[in-house]
N, C-alpha and C. Protein backbone atom coordinates (compact mmCIF):
# COMPACT_ATOMS: atom_id res chain seq x y z
N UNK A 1 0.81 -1.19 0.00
CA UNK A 1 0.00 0.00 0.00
C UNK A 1 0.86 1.26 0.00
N UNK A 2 2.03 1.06 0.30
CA UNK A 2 2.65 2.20 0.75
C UNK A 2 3.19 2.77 -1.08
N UNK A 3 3.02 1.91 -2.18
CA UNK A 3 3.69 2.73 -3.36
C UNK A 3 2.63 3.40 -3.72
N UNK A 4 0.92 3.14 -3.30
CA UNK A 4 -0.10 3.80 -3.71
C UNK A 4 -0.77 4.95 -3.46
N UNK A 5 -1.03 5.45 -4.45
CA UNK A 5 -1.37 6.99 -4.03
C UNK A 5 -2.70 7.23 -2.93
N UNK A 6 -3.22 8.34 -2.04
CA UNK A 6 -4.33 7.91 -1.32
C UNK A 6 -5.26 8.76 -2.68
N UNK A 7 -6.27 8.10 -2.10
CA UNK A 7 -7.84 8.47 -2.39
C UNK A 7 -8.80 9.87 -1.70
N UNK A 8 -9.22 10.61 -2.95
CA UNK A 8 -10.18 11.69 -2.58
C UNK A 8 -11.55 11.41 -2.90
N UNK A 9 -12.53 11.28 -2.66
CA UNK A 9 -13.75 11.41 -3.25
C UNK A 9 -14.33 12.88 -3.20
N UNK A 10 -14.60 13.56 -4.17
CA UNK A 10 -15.54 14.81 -4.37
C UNK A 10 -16.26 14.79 -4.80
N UNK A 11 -17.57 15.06 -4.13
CA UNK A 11 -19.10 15.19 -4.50
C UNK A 11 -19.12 16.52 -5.09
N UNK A 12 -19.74 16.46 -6.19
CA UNK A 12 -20.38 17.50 -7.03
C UNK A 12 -18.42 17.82 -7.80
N UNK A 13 -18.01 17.19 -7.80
CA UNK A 13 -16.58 17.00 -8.63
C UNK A 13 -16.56 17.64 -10.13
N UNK A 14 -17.53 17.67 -10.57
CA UNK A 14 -17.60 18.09 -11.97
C UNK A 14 -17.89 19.31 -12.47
N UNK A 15 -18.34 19.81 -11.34
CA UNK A 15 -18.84 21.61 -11.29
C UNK A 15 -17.90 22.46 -10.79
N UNK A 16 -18.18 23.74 -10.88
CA UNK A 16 -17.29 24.92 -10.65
C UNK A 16 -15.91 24.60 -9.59
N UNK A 17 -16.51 24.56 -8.45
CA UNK A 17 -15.87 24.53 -7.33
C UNK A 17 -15.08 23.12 -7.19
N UNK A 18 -16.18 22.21 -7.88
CA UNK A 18 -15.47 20.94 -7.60
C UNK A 18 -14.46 20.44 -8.56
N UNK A 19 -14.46 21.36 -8.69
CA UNK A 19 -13.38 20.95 -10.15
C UNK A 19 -12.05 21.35 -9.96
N UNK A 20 -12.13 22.79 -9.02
CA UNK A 20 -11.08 23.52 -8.32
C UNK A 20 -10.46 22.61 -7.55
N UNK A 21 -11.39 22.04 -6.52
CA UNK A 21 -10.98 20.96 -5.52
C UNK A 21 -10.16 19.96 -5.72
N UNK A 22 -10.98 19.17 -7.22
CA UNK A 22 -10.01 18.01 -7.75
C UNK A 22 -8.94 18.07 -8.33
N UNK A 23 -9.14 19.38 -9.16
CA UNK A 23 -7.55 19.91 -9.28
C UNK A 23 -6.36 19.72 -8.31
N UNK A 24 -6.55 20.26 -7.40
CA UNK A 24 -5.72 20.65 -6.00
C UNK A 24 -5.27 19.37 -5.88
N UNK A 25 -6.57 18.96 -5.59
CA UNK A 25 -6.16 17.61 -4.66
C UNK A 25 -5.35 16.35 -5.45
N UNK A 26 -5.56 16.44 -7.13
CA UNK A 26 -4.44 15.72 -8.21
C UNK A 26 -3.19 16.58 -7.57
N UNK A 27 -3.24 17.75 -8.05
CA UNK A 27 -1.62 18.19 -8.05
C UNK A 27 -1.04 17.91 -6.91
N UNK A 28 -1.37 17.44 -5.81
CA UNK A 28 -1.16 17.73 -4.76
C UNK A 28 -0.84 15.75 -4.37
N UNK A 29 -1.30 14.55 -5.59
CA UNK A 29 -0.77 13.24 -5.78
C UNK A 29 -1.96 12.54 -4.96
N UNK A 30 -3.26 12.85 -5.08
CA UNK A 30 -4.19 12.23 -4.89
C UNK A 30 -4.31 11.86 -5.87
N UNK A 31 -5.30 10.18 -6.17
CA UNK A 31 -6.24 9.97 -7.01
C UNK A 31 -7.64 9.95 -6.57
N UNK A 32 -7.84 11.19 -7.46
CA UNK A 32 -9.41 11.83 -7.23
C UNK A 32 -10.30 11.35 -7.52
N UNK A 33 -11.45 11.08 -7.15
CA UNK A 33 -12.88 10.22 -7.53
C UNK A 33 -14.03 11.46 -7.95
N UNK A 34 -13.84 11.87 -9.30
CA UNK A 34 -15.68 12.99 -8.96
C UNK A 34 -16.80 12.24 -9.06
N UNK A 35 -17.50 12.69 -8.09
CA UNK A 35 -18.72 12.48 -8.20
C UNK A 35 -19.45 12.95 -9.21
N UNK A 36 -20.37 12.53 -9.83
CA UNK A 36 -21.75 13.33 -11.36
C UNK A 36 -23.03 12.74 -10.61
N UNK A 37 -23.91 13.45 -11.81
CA UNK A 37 -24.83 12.93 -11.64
C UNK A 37 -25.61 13.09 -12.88
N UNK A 38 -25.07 13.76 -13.51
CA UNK A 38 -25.50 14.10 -14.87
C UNK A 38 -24.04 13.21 -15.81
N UNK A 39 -24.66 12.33 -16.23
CA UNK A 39 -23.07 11.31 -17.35
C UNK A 39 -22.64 11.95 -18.17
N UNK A 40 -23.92 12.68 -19.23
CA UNK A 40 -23.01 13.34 -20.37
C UNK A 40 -22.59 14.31 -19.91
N UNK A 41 -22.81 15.20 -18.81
CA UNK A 41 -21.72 16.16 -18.55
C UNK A 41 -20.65 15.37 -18.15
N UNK A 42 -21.03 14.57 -17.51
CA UNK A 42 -19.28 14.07 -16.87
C UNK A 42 -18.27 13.62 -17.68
N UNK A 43 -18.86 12.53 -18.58
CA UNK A 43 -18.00 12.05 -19.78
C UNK A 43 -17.05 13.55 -20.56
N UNK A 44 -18.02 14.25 -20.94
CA UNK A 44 -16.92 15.53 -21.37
C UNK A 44 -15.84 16.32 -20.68
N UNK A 45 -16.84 16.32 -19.29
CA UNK A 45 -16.17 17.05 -18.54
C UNK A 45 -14.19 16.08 -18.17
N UNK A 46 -14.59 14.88 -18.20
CA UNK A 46 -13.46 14.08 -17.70
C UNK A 46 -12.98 13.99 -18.56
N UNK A 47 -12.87 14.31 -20.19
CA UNK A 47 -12.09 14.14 -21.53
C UNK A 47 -11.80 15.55 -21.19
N UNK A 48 -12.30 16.27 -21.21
CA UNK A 48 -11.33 17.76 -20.61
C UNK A 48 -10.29 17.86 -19.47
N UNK A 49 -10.58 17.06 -18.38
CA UNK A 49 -9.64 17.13 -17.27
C UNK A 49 -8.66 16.25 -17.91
N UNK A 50 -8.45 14.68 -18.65
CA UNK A 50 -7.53 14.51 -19.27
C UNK A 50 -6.85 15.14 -20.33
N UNK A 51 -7.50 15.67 -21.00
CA UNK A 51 -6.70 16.47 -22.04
C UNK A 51 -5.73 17.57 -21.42
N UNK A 52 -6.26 18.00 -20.61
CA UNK A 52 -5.49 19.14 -19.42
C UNK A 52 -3.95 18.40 -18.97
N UNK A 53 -4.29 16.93 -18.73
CA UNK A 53 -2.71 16.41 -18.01
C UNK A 53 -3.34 15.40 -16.70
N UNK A 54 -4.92 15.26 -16.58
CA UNK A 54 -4.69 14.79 -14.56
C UNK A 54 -5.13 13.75 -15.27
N UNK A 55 -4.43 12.88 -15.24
CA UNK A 55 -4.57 11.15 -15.29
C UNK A 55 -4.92 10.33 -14.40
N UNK A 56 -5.00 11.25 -13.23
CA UNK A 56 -5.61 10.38 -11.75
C UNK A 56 -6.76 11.10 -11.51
N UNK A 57 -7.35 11.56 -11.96
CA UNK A 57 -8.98 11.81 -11.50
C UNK A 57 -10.18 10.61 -12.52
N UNK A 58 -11.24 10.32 -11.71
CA UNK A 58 -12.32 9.09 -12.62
C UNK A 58 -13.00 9.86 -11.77
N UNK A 59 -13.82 9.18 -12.18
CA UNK A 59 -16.00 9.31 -12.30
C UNK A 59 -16.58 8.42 -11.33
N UNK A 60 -16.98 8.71 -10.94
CA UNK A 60 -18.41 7.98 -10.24
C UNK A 60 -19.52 8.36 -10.27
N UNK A 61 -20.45 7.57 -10.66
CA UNK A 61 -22.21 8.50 -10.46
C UNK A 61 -22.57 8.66 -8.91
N UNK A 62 -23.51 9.19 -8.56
CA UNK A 62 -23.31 9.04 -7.57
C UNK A 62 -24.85 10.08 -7.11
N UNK A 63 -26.13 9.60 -6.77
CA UNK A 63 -27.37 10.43 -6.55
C UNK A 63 -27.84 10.49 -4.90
N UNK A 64 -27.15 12.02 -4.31
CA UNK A 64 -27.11 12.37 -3.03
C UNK A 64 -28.01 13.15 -2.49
């Protein structure tokens, strides 16, 4: 466990703020979990955060 990176989960991950968050929390050698709840936003939204460079952030649905 110790070569593995820890884990963030962020709810509402895909929106304004949460996006700020998951940022941070990649650069910073988390692998980030966003939360959606809407897919086709997320699917784009997460081909944008990879195209950007964060290879450690994924998706989860997730209805809170």
């Amino acid at each position: 466990m110790a070569n593995q990176a820890p884990v963030a989960w962020v709810t509402g991950g895909t929106g304004g703020i949460g996006t700020s968050i998951c940022h941070s929390l990649a650069d910073a050698g988390y692998l980030v979990v966003a939360g959606y709840h809407n897919p086709e936003k997320a699917k784009t939204w997460l081909e944008t955060q990879q195209a950007a460079g964060y290879d450690n952030i994924a998706l989860s649905g997730v209805d809170l």
